[in-house]
Protein backbone atom coordinates (compact mmCIF):
# COMPACT_ATOMS: atom_id res chain seq x y z
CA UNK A 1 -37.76 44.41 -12.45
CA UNK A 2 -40.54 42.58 -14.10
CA UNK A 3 -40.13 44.98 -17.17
CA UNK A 4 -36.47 43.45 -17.34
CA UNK A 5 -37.54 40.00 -16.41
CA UNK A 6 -39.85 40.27 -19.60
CA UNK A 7 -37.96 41.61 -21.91
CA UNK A 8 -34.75 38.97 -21.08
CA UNK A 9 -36.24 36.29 -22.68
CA UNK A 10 -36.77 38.89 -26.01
CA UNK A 11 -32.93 39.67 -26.04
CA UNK A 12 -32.17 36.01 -25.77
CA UNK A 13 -34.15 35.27 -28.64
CA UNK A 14 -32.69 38.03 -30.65
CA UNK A 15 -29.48 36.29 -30.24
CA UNK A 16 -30.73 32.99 -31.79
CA UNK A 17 -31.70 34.61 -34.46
CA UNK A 18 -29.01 36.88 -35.03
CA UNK A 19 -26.53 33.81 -34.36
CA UNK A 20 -26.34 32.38 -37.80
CA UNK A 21 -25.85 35.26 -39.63
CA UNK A 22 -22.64 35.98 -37.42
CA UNK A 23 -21.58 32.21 -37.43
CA UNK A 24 -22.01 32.50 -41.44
CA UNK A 25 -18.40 30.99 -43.08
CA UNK A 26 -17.46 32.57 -46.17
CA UNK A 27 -17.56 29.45 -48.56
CA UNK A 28 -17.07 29.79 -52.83
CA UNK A 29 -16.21 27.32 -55.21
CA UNK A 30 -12.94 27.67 -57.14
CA UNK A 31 -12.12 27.49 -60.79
CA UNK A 32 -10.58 23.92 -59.97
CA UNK A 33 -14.58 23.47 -59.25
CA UNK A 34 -13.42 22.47 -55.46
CA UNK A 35 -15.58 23.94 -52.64
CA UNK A 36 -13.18 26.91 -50.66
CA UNK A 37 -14.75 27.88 -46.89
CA UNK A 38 -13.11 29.38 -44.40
CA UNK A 39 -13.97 30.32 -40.34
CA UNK A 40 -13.72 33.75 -40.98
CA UNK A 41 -12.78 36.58 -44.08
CA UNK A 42 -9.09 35.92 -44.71
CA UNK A 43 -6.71 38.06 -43.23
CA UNK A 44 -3.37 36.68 -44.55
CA UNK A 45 -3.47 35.75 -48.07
CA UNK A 46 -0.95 34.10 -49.99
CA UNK A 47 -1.12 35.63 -53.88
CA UNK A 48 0.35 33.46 -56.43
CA UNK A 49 0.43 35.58 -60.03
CA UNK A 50 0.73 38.73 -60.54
CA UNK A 51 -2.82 39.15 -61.77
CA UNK A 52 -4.44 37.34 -58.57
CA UNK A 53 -2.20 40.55 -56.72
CA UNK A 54 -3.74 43.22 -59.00
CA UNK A 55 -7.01 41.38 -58.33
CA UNK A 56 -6.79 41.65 -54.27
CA UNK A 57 -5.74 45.35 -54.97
CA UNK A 58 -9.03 46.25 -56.65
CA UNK A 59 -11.37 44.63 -54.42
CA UNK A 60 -9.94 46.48 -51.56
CA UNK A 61 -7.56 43.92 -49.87
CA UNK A 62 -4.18 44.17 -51.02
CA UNK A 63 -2.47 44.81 -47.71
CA UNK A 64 -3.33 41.99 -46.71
CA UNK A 65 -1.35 40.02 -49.04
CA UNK A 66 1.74 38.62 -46.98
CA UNK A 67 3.41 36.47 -49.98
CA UNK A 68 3.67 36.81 -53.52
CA UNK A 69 5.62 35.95 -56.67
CA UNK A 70 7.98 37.34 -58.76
CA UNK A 71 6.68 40.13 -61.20
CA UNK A 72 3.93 40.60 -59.27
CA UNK A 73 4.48 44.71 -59.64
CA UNK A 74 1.23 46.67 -59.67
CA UNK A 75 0.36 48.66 -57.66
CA UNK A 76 3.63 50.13 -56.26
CA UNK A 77 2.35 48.77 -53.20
CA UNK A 78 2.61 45.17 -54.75
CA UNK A 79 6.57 45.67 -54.94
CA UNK A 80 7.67 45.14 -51.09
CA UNK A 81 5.46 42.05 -50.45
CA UNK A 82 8.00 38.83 -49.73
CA UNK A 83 8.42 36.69 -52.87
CA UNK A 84 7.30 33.10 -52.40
CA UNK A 85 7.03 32.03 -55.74
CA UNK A 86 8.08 31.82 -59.42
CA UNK A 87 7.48 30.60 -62.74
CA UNK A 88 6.14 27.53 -61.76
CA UNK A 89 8.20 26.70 -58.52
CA UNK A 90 7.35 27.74 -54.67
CA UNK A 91 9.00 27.77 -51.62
CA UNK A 92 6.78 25.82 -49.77
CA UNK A 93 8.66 26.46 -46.34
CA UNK A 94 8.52 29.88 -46.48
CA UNK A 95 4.54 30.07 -47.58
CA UNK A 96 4.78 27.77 -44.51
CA UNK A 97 6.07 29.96 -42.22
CA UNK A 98 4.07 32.94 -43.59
CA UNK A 99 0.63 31.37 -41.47
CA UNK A 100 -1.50 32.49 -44.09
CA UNK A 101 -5.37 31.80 -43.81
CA UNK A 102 -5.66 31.55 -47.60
CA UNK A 103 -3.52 30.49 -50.51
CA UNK A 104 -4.66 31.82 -54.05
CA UNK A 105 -3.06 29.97 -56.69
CA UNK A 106 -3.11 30.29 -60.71
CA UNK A 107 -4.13 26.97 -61.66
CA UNK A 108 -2.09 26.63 -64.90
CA UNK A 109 0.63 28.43 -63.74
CA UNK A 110 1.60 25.53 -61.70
CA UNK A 111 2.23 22.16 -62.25
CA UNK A 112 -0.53 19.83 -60.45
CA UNK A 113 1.94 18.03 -58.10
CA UNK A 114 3.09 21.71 -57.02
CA UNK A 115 -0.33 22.51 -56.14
CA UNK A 116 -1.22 19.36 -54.86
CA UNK A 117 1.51 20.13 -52.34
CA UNK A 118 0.13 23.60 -51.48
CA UNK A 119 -3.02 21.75 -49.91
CA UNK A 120 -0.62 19.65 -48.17
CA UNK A 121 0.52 22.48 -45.88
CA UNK A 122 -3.38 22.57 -44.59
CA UNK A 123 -4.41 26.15 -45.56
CA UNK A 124 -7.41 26.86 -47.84
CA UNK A 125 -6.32 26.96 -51.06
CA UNK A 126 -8.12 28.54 -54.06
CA UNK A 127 -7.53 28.07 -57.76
CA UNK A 128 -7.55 30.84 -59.98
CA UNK A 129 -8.06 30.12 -63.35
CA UNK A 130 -10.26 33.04 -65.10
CA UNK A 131 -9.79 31.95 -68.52
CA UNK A 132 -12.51 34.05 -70.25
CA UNK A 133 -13.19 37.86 -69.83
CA UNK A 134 -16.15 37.52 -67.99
CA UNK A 135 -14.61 34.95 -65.59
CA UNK A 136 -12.69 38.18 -64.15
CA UNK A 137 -15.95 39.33 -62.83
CA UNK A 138 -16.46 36.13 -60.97
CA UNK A 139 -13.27 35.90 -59.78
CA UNK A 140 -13.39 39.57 -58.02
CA UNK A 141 -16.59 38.49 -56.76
CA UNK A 142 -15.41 35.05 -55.45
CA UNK A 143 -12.40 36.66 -53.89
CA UNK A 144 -14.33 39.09 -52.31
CA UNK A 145 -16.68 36.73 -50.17
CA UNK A 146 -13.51 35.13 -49.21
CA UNK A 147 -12.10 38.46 -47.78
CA UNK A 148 -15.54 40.06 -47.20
CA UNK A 149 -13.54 42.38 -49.41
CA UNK A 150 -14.61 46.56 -49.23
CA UNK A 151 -15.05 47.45 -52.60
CA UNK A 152 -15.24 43.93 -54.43
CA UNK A 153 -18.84 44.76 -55.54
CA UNK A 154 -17.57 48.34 -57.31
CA UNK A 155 -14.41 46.25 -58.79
CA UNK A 156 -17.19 44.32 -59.97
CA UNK A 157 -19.44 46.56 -61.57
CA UNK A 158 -16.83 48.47 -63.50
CA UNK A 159 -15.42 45.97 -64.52
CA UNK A 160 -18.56 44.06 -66.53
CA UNK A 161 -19.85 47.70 -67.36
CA UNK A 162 -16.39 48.28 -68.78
CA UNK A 163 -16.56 45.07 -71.42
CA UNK A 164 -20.41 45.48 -72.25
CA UNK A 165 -19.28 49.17 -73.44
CA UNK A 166 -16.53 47.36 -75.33
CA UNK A 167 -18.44 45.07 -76.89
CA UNK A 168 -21.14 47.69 -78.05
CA UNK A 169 -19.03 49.86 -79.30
CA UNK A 170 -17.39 47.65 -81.81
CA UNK A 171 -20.84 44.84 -82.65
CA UNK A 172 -21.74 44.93 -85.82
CA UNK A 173 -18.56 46.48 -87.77
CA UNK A 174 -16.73 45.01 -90.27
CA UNK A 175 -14.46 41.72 -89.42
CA UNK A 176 -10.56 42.48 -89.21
CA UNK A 177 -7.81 39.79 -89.29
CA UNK A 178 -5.41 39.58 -86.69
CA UNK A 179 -2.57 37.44 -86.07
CA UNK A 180 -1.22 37.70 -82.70
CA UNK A 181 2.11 36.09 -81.98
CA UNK A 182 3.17 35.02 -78.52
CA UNK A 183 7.07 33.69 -79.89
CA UNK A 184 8.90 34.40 -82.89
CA UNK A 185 11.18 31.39 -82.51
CA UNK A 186 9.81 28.88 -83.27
CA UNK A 187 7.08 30.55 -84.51
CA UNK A 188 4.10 30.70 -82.04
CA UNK A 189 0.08 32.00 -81.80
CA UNK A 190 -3.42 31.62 -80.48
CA UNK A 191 -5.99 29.26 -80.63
CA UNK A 192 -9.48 28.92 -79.60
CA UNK A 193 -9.60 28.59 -76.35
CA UNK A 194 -7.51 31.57 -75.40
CA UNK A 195 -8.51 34.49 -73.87
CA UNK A 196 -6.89 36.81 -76.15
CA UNK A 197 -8.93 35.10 -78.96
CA UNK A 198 -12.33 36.18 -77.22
CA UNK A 199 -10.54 39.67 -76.67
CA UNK A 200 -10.23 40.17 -80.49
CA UNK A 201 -13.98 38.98 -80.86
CA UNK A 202 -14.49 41.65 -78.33
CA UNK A 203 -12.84 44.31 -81.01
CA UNK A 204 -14.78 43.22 -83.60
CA UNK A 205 -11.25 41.18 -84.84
CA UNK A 206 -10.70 37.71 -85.76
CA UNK A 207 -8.25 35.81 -84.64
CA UNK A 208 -6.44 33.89 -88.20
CA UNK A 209 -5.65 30.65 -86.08
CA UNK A 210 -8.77 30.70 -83.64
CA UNK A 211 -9.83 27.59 -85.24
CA UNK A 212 -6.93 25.47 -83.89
CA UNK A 213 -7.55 23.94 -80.21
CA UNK A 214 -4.04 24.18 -78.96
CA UNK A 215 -3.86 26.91 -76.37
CA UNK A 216 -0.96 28.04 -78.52
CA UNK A 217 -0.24 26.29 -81.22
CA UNK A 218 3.11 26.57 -83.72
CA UNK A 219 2.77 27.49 -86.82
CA UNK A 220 4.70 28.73 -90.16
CA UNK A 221 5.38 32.29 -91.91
CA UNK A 222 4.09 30.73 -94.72
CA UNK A 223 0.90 29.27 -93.47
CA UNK A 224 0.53 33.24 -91.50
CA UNK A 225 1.06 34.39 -94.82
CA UNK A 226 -1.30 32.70 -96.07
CA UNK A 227 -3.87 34.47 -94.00
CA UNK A 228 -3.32 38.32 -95.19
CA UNK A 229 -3.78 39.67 -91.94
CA UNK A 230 -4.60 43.23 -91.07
CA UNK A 231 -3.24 43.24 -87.81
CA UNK A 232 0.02 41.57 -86.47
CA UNK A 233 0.28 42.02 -82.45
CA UNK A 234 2.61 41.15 -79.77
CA UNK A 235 3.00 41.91 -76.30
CA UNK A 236 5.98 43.10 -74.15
CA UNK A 237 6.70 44.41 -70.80
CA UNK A 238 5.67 48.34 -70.75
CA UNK A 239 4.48 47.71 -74.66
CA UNK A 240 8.50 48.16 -75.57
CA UNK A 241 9.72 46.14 -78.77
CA UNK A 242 12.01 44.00 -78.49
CA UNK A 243 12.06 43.33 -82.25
CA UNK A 244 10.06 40.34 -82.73
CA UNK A 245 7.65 41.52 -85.03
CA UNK A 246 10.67 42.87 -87.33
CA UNK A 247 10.23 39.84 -89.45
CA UNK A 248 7.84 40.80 -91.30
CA UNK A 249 8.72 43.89 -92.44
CA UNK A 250 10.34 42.16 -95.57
CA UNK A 251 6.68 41.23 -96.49
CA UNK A 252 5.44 44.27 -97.57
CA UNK A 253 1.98 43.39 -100.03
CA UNK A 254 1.16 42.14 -95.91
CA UNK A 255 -1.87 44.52 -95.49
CA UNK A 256 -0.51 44.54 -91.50
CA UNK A 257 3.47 45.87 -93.27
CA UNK A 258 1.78 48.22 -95.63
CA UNK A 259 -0.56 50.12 -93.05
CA UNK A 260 2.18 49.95 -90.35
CA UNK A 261 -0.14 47.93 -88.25
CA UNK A 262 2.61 45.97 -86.33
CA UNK A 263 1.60 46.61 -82.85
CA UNK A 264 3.40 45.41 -79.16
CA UNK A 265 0.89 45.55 -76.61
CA UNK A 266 1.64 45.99 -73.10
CA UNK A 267 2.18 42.26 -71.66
CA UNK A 268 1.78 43.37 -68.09
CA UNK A 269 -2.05 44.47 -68.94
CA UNK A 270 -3.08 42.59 -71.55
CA UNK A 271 -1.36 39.38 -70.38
CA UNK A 272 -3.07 39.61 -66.24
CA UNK A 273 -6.74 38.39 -65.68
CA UNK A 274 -7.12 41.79 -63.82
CA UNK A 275 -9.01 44.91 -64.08
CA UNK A 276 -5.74 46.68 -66.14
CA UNK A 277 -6.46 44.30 -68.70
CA UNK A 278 -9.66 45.94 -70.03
CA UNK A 279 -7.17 49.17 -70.55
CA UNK A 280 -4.87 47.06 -72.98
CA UNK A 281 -8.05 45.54 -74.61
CA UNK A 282 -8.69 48.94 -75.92
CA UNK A 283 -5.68 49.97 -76.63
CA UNK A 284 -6.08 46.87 -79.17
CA UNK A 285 -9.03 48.17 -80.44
CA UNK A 286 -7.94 50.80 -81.28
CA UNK A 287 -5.50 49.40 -83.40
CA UNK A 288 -7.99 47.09 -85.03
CA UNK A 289 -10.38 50.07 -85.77
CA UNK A 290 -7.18 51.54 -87.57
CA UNK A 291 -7.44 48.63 -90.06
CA UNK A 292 -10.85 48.74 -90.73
CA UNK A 293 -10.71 52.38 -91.56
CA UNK A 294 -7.57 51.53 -93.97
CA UNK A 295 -9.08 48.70 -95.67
């Protein structure tokens, strides 16, 4: 009896101590640079973008996801969650009606007001907005404090060890010139701040129109022309053309025309802030290293 009566006051200060660590709220700050904390690790998310899906997925948490939008498709998995969303409209009701304990939102996928309205419904609402490669890293690693998230630090990992052997493997050759169209009509491209830019730096590539701030600015045949690039890259669904790069076919002294280098990438990798876009980032590599060695 005294034993126990001794050892009580132990086990209640063993509690104390233990006490914060349980009461601990997972808390991040978003891309929107707005602090995110919630009572517990989210157990009905709201996923708005196909790459914020594929994200949840590799961390571990996917079936967790009760709303999504439209062309949100990977995994298979993906393909049965309710759609609540798409391009840049939501059904508010139904995210409503959904309870979740966390929205994830792309942040330019949506207009402001949109988003602005999301908050409204009182649920924690995170912005995604991963505009660099490395970015993806932090956003796996945000999401997964949020969800205390299984394998978030592996997702992690693989992914950063995935770029560094990227951008290793092509330092130091020699430049390429790439022009990568997002629209044949009008005539649309990349500029600096894209992420798409950075992946060609990653390739050892350079972007013709990197210099221009626009996100994705218009420009002319003549002015691309002008630029004698090596490399001329779209993207598609599944990497199937759909034609657009056909154009330029008729310009044949085009280094890009003469060493067949007209290359469709596959828009559902290469186009998602997600892990599947390092596979795509290769494959356009690989393409780039093709010019080099023709040059």
């Amino acid at each position: 009896m005294r034993a126990a009566r001794l050892l009580a006051p132990l086990g209640c200060l063993a509690s104390l101590l233990l006490a914060p660590a349980a009461q601990a709220k997972p808390t991040v700050t978003d891309d929107a640079g707005q602090n995110v904390t919630l009572p517990r690790p989210a157990q009905r998310i709201v996923a708005l973008a196909p790459h914020i899906t594929e994200q949840l997925y590799a961390i571990g948490v996917g079936d967790r996801i009760v709303g999504t939008t439209e062309y949100a498709d990977f995994p298979a998995a993906a393909r049965v969650i309710p759609r609540v969303g798409r391009a840049h409209s939501l059904d508010l009701e139904r995210i409503s009606a959904l309870q979740p304990d966390l929205v994830v939102v792309w942040g330019s996928g949506f207009p402001p007001a949109l988003i602005d309205a999301l908050r409204r419904l009182r649920v924690p609402v995170y912005v995604n907005e991963p505009g660099a490669l490395d970015r993806v890293t932090t956003s796996l690693e945000r999401l997964g404090v949020l969800t205390a998230a299984p394998h978030a630090a592996a997702a992690t990992a693989d992914f950063r060890a995935r770029l560094a052997a990227l951008r290793a493997r092509y330092a130091g050759r020699s430049e390429v010139r790439v022009f990568y169209q997002i629209w044949s009509q009008p005539l649309m491209t990349l500029g600096r701040p894209h992420v798409l830019t950075e992946a060609i730096q990653v390739c050892g590539g350079r972007n013709v129109f990197g210099t221009l701030a626009p996100i994705a600015p218009q420009v002319g045949i003549e002015a691309v022309i002008a630029t004698a690039p090596q490399v001329i890259a779209t993207a598609e669904a599944h990497a199937k053309p759909s034609g657009s790069l056909d154009m330029w076919r008729r310009f044949a002294a085009l280094p890009a025309v003469r060493d067949d280098l007209l290359v469709t990438l596959d828009g559902n990798k290469i186009n998602r802030h997600s892990p599947r876009m390092l596979d795509e980032v290769a494959v356009l590599c690989e393409h780039i290293e093709r010019a080099r060695r023709a040059a």
